[in-house]
Every structure is written in C-alpha cells, then in structure tokens.
N, C-alpha and C. Protein backbone atom coordinates (compact mmCIF):
# COMPACT_ATOMS: atom_id res chain seq x y z
N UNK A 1 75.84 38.01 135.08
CA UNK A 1 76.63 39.19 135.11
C UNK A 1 76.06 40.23 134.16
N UNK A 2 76.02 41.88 134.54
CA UNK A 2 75.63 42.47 133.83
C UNK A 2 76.86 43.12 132.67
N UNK A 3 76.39 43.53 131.35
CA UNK A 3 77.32 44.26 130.68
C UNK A 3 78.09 45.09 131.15
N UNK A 4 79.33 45.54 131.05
CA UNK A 4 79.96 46.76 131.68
C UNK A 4 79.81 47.98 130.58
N UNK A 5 79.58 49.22 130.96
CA UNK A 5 79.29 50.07 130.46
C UNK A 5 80.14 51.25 129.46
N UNK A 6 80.81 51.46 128.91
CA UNK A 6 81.52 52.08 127.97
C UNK A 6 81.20 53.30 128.74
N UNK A 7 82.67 54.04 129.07
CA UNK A 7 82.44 55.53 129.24
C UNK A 7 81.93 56.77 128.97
N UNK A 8 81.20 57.58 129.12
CA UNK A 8 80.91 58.40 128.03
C UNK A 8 81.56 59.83 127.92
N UNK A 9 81.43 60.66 126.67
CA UNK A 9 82.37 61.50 126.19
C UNK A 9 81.60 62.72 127.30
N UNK A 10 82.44 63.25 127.88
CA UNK A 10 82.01 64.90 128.52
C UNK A 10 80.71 65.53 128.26
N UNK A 11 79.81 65.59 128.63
CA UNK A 11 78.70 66.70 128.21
C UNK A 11 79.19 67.85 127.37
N UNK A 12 79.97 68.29 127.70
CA UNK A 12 80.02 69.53 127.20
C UNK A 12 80.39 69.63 125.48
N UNK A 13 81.37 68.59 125.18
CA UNK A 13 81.68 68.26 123.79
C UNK A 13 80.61 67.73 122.96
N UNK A 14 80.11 68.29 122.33
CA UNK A 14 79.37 67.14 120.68
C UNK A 14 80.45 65.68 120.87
N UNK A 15 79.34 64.50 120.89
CA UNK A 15 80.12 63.17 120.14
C UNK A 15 81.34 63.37 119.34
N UNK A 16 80.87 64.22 118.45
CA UNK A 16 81.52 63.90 116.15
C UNK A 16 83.08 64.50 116.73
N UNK A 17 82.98 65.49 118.10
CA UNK A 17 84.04 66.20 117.73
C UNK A 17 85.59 65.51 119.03
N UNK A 18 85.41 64.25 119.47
CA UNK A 18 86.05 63.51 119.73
C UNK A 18 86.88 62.83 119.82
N UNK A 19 86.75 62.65 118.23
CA UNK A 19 87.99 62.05 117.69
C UNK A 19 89.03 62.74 116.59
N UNK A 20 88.75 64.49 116.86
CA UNK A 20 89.25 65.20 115.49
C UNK A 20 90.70 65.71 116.17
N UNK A 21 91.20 66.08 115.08
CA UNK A 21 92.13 66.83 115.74
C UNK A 21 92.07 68.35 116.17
N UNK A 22 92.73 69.08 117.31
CA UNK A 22 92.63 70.86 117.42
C UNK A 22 92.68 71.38 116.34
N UNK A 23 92.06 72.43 116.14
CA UNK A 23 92.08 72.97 114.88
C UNK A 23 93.48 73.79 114.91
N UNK A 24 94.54 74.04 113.96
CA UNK A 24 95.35 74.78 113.61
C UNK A 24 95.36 76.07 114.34
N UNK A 25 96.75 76.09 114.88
CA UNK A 25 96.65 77.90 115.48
C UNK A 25 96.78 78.92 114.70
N UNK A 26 96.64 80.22 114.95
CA UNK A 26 96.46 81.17 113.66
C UNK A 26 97.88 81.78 113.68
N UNK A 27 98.54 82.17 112.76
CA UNK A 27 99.74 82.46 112.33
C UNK A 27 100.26 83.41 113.21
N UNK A 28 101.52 83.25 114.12
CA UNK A 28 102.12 84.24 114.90
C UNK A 28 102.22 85.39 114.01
N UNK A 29 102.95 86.44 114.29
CA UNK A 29 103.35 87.02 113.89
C UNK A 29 105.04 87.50 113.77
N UNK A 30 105.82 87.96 113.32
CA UNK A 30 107.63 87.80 113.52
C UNK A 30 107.62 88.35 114.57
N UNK A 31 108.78 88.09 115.56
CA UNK A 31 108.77 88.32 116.32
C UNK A 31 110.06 89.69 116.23
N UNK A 32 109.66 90.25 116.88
CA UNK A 32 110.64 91.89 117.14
C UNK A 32 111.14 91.98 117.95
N UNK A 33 112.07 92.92 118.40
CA UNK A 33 112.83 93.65 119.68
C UNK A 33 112.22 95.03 119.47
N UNK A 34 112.24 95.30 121.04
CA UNK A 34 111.91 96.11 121.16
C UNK A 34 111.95 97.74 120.46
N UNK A 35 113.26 97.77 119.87
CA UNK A 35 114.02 98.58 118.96
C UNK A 35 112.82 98.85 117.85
N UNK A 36 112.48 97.59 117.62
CA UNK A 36 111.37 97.76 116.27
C UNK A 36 112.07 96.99 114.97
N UNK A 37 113.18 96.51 114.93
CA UNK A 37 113.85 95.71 114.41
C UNK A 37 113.51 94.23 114.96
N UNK A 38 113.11 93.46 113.44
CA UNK A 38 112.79 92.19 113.36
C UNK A 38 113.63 91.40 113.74
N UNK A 39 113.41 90.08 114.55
CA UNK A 39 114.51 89.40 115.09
C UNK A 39 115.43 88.60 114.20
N UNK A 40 115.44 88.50 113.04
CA UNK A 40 116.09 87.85 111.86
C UNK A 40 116.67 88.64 111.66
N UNK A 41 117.27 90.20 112.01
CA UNK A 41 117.99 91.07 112.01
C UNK A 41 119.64 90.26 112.90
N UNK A 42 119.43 89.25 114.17
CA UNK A 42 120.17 89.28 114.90
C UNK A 42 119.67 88.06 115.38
N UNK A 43 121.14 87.47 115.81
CA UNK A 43 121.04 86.05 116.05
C UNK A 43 121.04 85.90 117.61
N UNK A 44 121.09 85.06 118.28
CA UNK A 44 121.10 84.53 119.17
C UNK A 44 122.94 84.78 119.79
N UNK A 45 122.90 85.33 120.95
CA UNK A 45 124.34 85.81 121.54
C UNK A 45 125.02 84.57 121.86
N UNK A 46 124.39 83.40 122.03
CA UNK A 46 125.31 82.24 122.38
C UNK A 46 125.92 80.95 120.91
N UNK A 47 125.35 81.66 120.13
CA UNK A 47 125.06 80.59 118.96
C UNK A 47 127.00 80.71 118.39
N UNK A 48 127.76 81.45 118.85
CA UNK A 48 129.32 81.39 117.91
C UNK A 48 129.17 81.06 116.33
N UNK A 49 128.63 82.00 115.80
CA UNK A 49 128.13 81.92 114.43
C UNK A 49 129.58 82.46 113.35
N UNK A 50 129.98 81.88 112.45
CA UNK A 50 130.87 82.44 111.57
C UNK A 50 131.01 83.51 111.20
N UNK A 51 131.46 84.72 110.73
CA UNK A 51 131.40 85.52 109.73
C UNK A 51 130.71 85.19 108.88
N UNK A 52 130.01 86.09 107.93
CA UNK A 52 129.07 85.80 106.84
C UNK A 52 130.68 85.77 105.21
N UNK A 53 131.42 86.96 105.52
CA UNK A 53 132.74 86.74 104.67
C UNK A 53 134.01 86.37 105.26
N UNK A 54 135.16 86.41 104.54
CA UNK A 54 136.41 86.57 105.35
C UNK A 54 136.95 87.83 105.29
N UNK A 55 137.74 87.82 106.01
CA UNK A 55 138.64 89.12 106.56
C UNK A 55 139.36 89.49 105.12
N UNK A 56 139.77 88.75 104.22
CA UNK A 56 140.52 89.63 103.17
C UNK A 56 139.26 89.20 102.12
N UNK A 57 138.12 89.50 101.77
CA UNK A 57 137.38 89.58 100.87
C UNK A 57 136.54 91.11 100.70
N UNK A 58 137.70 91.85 101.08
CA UNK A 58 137.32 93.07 100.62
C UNK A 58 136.96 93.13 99.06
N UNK A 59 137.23 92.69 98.11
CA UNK A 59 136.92 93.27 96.99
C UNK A 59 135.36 92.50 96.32
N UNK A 60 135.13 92.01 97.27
CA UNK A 60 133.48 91.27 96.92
C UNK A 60 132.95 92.79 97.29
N UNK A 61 132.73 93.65 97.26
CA UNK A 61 132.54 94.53 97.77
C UNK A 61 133.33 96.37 97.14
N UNK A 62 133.34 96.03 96.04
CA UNK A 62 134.17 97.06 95.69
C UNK A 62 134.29 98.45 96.23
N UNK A 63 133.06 99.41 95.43
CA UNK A 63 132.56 100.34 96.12
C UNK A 63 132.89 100.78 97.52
N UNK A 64 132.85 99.65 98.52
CA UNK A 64 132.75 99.71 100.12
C UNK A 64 134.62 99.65 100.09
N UNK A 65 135.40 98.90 99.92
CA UNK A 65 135.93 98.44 99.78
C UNK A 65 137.34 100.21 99.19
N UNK A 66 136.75 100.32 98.16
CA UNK A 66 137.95 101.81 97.59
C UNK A 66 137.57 103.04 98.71
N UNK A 67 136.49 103.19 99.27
CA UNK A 67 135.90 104.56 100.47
C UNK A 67 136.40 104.20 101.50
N UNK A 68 136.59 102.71 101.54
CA UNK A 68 137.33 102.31 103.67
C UNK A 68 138.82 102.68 103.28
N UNK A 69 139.36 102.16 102.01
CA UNK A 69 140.71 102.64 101.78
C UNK A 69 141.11 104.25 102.05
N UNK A 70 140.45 104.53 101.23
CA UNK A 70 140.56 106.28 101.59
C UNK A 70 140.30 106.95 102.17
N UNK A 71 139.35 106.85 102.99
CA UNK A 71 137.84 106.89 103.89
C UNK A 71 137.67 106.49 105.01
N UNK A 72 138.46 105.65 105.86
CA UNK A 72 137.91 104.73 106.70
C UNK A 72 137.14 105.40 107.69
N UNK A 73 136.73 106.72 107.92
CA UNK A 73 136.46 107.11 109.19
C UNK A 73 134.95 107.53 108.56
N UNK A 74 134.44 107.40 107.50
CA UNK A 74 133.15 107.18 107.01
C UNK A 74 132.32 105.90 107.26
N UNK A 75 133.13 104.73 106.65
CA UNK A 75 132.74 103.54 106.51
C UNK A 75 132.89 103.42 108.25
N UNK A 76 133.50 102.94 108.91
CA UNK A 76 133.35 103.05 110.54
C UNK A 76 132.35 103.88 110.96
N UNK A 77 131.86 104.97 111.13
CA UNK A 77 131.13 106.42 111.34
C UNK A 77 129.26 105.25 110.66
N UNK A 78 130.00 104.54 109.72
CA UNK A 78 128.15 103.82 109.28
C UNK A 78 128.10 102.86 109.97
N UNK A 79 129.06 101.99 109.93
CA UNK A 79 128.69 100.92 111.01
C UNK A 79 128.28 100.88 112.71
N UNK A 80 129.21 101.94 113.34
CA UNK A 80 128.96 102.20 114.61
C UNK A 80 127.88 102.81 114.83
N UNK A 81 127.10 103.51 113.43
CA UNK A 81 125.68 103.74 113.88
C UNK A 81 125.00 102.37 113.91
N UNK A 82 124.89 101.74 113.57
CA UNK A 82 123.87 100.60 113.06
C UNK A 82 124.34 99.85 114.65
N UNK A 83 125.53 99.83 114.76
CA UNK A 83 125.61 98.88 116.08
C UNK A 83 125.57 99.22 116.99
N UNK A 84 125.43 100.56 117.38
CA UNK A 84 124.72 101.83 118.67
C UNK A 84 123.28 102.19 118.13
N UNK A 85 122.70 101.24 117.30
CA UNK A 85 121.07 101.09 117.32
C UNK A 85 120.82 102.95 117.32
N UNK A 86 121.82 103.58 116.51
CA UNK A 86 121.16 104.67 116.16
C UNK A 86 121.40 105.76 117.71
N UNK A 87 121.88 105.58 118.55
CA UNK A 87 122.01 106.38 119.94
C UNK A 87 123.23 107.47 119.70
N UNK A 88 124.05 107.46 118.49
CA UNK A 88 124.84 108.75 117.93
C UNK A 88 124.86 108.44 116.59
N UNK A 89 125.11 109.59 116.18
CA UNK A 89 125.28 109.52 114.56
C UNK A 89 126.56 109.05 114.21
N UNK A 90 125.70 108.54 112.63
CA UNK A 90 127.20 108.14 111.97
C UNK A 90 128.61 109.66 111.93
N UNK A 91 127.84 110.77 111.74
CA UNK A 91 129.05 111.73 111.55
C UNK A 91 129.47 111.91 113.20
N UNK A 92 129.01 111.85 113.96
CA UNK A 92 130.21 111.91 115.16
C UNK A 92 130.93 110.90 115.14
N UNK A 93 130.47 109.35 115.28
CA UNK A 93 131.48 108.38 114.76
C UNK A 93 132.66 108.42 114.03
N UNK A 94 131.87 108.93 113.34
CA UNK A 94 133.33 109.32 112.02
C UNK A 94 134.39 110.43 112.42
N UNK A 95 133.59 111.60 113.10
CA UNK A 95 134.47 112.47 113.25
C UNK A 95 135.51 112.43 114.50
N UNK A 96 135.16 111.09 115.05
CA UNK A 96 135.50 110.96 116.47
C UNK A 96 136.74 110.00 115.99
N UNK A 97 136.72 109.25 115.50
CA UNK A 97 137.36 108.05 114.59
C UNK A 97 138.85 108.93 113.66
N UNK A 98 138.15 109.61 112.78
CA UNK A 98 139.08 110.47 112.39
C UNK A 98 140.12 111.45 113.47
N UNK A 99 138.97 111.93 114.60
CA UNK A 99 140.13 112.79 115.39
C UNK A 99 141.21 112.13 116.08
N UNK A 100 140.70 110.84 116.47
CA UNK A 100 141.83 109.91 117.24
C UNK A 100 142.85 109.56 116.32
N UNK A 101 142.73 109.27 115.28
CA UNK A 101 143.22 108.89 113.94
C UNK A 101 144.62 110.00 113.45
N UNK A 102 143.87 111.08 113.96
CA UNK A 102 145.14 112.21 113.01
C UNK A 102 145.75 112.64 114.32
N UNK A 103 145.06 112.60 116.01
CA UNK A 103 146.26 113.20 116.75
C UNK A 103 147.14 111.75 117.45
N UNK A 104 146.59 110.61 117.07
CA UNK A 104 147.30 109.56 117.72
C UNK A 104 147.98 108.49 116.80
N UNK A 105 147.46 108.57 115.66
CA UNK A 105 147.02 107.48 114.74
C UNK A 105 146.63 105.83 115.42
N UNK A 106 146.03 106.01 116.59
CA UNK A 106 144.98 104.81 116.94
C UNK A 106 144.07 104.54 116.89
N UNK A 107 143.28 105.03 116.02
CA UNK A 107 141.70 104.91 115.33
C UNK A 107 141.47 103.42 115.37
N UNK A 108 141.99 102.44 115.22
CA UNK A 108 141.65 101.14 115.66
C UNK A 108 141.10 100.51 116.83
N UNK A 109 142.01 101.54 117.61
CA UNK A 109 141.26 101.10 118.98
C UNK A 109 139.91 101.41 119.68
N UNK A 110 139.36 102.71 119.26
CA UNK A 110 138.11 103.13 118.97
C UNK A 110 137.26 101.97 118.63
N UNK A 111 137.31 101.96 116.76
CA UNK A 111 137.27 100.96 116.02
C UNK A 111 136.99 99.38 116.42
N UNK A 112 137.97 99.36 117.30
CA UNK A 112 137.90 97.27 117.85
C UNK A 112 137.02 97.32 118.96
N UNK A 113 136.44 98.47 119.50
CA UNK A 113 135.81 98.21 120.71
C UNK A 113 134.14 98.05 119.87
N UNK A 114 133.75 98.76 118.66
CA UNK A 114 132.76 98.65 117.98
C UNK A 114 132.81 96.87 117.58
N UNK A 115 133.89 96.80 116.38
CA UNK A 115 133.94 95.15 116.46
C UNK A 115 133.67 94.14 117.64
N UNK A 116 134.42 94.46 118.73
CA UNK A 116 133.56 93.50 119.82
C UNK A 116 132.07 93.27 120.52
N UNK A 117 131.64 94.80 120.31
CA UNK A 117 130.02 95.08 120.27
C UNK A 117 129.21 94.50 119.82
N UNK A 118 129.54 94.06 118.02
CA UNK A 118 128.67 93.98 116.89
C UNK A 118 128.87 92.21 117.26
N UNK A 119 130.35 91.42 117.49
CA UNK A 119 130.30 90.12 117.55
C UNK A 119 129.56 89.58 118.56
N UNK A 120 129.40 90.28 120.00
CA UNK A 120 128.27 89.73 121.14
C UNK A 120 127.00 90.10 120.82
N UNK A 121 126.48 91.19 120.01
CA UNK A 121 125.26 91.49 119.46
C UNK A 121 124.77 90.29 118.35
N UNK A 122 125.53 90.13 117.65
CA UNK A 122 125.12 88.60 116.27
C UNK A 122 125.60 87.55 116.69
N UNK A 123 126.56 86.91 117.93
CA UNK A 123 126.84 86.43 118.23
C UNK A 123 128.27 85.27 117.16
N UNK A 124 128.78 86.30 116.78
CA UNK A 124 129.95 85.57 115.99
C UNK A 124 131.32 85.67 116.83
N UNK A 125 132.12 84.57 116.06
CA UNK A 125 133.02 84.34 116.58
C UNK A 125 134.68 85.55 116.80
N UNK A 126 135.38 84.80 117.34
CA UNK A 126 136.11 85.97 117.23
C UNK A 126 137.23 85.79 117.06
N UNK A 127 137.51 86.33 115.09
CA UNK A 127 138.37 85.16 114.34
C UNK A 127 138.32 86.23 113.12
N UNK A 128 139.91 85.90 112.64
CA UNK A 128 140.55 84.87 112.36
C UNK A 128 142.04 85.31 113.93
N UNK A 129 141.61 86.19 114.73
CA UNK A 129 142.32 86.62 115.96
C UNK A 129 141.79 87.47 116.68
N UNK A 130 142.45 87.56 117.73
CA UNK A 130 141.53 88.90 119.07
C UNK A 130 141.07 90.10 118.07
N UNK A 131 140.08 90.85 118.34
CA UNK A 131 139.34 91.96 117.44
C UNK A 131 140.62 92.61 117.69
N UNK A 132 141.43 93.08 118.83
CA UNK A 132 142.40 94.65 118.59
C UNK A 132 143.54 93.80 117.65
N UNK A 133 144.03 93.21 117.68
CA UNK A 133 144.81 92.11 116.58
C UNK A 133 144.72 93.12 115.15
N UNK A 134 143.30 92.10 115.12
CA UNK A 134 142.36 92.43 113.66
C UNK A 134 142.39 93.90 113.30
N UNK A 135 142.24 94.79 114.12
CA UNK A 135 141.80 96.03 113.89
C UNK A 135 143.37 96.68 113.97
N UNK A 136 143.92 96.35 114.50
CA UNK A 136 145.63 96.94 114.68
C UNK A 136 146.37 96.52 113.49
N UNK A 137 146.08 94.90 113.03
CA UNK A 137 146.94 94.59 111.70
C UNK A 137 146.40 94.79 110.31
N UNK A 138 145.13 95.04 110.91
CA UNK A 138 144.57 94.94 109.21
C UNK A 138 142.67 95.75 109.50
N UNK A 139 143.09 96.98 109.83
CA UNK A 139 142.00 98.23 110.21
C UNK A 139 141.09 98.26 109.06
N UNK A 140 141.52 98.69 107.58
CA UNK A 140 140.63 98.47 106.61
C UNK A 140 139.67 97.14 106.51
N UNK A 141 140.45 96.30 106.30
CA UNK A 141 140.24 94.88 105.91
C UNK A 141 138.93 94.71 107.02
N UNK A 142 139.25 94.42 108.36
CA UNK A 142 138.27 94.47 109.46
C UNK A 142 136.68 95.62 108.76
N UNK A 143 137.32 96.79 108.90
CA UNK A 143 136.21 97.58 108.66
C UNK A 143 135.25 96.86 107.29
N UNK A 144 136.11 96.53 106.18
CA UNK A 144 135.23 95.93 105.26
C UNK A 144 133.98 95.09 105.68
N UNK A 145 135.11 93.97 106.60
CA UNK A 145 134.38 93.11 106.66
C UNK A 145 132.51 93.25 107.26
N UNK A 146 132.99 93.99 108.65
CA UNK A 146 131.68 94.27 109.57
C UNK A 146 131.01 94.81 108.53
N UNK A 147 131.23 95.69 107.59
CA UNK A 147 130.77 96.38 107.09
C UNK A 147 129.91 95.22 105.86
N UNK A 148 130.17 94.60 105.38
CA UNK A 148 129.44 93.65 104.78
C UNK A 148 128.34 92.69 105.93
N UNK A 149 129.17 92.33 106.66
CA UNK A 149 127.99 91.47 108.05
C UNK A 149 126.77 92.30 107.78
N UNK A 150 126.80 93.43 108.25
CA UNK A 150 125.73 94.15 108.32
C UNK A 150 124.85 94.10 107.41
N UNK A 151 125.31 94.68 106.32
CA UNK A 151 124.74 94.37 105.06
C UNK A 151 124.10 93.05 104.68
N UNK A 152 124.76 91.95 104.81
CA UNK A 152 124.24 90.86 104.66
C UNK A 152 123.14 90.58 105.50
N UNK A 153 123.26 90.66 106.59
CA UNK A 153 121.95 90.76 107.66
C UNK A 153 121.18 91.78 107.39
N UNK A 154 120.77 92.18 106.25
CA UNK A 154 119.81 93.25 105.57
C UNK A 154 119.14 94.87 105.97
N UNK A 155 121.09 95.51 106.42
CA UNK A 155 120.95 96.56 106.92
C UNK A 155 121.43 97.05 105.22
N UNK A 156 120.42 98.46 105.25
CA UNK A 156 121.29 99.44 104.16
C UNK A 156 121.88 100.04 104.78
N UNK A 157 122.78 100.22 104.81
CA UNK A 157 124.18 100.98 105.63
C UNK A 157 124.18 102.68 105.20
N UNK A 158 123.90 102.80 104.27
CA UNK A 158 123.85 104.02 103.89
C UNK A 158 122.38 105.20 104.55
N UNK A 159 121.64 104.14 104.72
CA UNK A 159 120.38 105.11 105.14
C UNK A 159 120.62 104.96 106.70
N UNK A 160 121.55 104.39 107.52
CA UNK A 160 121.68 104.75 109.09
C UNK A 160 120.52 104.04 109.97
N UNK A 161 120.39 104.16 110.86
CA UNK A 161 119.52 103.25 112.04
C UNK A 161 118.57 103.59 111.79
N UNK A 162 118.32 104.54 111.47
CA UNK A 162 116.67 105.19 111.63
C UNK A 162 116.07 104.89 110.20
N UNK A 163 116.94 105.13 109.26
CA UNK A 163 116.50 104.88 107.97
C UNK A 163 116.41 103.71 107.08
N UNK A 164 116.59 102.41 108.24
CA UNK A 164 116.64 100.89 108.16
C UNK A 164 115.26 100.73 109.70
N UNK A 165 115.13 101.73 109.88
CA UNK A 165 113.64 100.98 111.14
C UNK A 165 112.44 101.84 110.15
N UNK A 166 112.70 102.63 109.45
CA UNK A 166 111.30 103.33 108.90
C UNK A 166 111.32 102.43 107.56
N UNK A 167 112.60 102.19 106.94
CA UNK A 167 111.88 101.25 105.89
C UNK A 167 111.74 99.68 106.14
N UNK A 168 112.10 99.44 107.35
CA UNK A 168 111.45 97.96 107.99
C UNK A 168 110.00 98.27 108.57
N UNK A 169 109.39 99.14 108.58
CA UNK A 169 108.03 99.16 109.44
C UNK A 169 107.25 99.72 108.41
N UNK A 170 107.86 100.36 106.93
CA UNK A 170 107.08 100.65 106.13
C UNK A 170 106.09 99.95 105.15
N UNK A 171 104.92 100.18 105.13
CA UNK A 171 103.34 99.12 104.73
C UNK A 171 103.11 98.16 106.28
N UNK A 172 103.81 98.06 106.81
CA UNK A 172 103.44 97.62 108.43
C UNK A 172 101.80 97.82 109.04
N UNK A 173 101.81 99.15 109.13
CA UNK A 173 100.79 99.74 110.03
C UNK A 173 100.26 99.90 109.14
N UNK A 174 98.68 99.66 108.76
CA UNK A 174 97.77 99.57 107.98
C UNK A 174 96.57 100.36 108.84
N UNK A 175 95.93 101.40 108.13
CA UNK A 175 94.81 101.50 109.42
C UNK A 175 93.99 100.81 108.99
N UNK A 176 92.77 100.48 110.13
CA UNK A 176 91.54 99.61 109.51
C UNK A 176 90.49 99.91 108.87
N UNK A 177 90.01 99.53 108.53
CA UNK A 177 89.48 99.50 107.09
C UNK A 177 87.82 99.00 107.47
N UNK A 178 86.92 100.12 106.61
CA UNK A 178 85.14 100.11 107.43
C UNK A 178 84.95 98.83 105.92
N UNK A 179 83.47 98.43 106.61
CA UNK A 179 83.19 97.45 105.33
C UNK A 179 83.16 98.17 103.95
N UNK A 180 82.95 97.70 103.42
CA UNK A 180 82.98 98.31 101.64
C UNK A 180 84.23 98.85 101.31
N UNK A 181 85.48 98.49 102.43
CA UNK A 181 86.71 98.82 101.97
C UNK A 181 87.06 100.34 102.09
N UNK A 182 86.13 101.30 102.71
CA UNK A 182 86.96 102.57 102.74
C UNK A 182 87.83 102.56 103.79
N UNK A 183 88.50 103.29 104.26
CA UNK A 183 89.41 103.55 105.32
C UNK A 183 88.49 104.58 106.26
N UNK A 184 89.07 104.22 107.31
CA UNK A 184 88.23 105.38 108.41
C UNK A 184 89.17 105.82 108.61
C-alpha cells in the first residue's frame, strides 16, 4: 500500500500564514444619524428605557428648576427645539406655549404632545402616568424633568439644536495634511 498524501495549503497563501489568526479590523468609526448627531445622543425606540430622573426631582436642578416656575414657556420653547431637531425655534415654541397659556390656560397640552415626541425618540417609558396626566397635573415638574433627560443625554440646552450639532462636529473635520505636516 502506498502512503496517503496530506492535503496541501492553497497556492495562493504562504505556508507560515495558515495557521494565524485575521489580522484585527481597523477601528469603525461612531456611528451618526443623519442629522449629524452621534448615535449615543439617542437610544433605540424599542428599548422602554427609564427616565434618567424622577418627576419630582426638580430641585437637582435648581437654576432650571426656579425659570420653569416662573418661566415655563422658556424652558418648554428649549426643549421643543432640541426635540424638533432644530426645524423651529426655541422662541416660537415659547411664544406659542405662552399664547395658548394666557388665552386658554392649556399650555400643557401643546406641551404633552412634545413629551410624547421626546419618549418615542429615546425610547422611554411612559411613567409615572399618561404624558397629558403628567403635563395637566404637574406641567412644571414634567417640564423639569425632560428638561434634565436632555441634558443628561449631553444636550446644552441653552445653545439650541444648531448650537449642540456645531459643537458636536467641532475638531471633527480636520483638513489633510501634506508630508512635513503643513496643511494644504
């Protein structure tokens, strides 16, 4: 009987490199929406994620917290920008908020339709009762709250949609660079 013959490795491969492992892939990069906002901005719409606070922890929050008291059609007017991705301004918000406010006094209802926006956008739950509930029994308190979410998910609330995508993309774009390091 003759020996049987051991298979041999592909032509096309070197021997040595046979038994190695793939070399490492090269580092993605974060992934974005289209907006230009990083996806760690916003969770996943199916995930029923908690609140980041509760509904009466307005005073973790002071500052935010004495302007919604007195104010609320400011503090609303910032959030509904951030959660209309910047498509109206915070001062129509506000001024729209306020007008319903002084000829109806139902500025909540405005108000709770933003809250239901922002909870299918981050995908949180919808608690500690129905958003018009929330926004009908306790309008400040609510406003605090979103108003921290946001924040915590690393919006500055104060600089508005546009002024949270220019300082998220800022040192971003680098132009390229000739050898010896000058810039072209």
């Amino acid at each position: 009987m003759y020996p049987q013959k051991q298979p041999s490795p592909p032509p096309s491969a070197p021997p040595h490199l046979h038994n190695q492992p793939p070399p490492p892939l090269p580092p993605q990069p974060q992934p974005q929406y289209a907006s230009g906002i990083p996806a760690h901005y916003v969770a996943p719409p199916a995930c029923n994620a908690n609140w980041s606070s509760s509904l009466c922890a307005c005073c973790s929050d002071v500052p935010n917290c004495c302007l919604t008291c007195w104010c609320p059609c400011i503090t609303f007017g910032q959030i509904a920008e951030i959660v209309d991705k910047g498509n109206t301004s915070c001062g129509v918000h506000g001024f729209l908020y306020g007008l319903i406010e002084a000829l109806t006094c139902c500025g909540c209802i405005y108000s709770c339709t933003y809250r239901t926006k922002m909870r299918s956008q981050y995908g949180l739950r919808e608690s500690p009762c129905n958003d018009c509930l929330v926004h009908f029994f306790c309008e400040r308190c609510a406003l605090c709250q979103e108003y921290r979410e946001l924040k915590r998910r690393g919006f500055d609330i104060s600089i508005g949609w546009q002024g949270n995508i220019e300082r998220q993309n800022y040192g971003v774009q680098i132009p390229p660079m000739a050898p010896g390091g000058m810039y072209r």
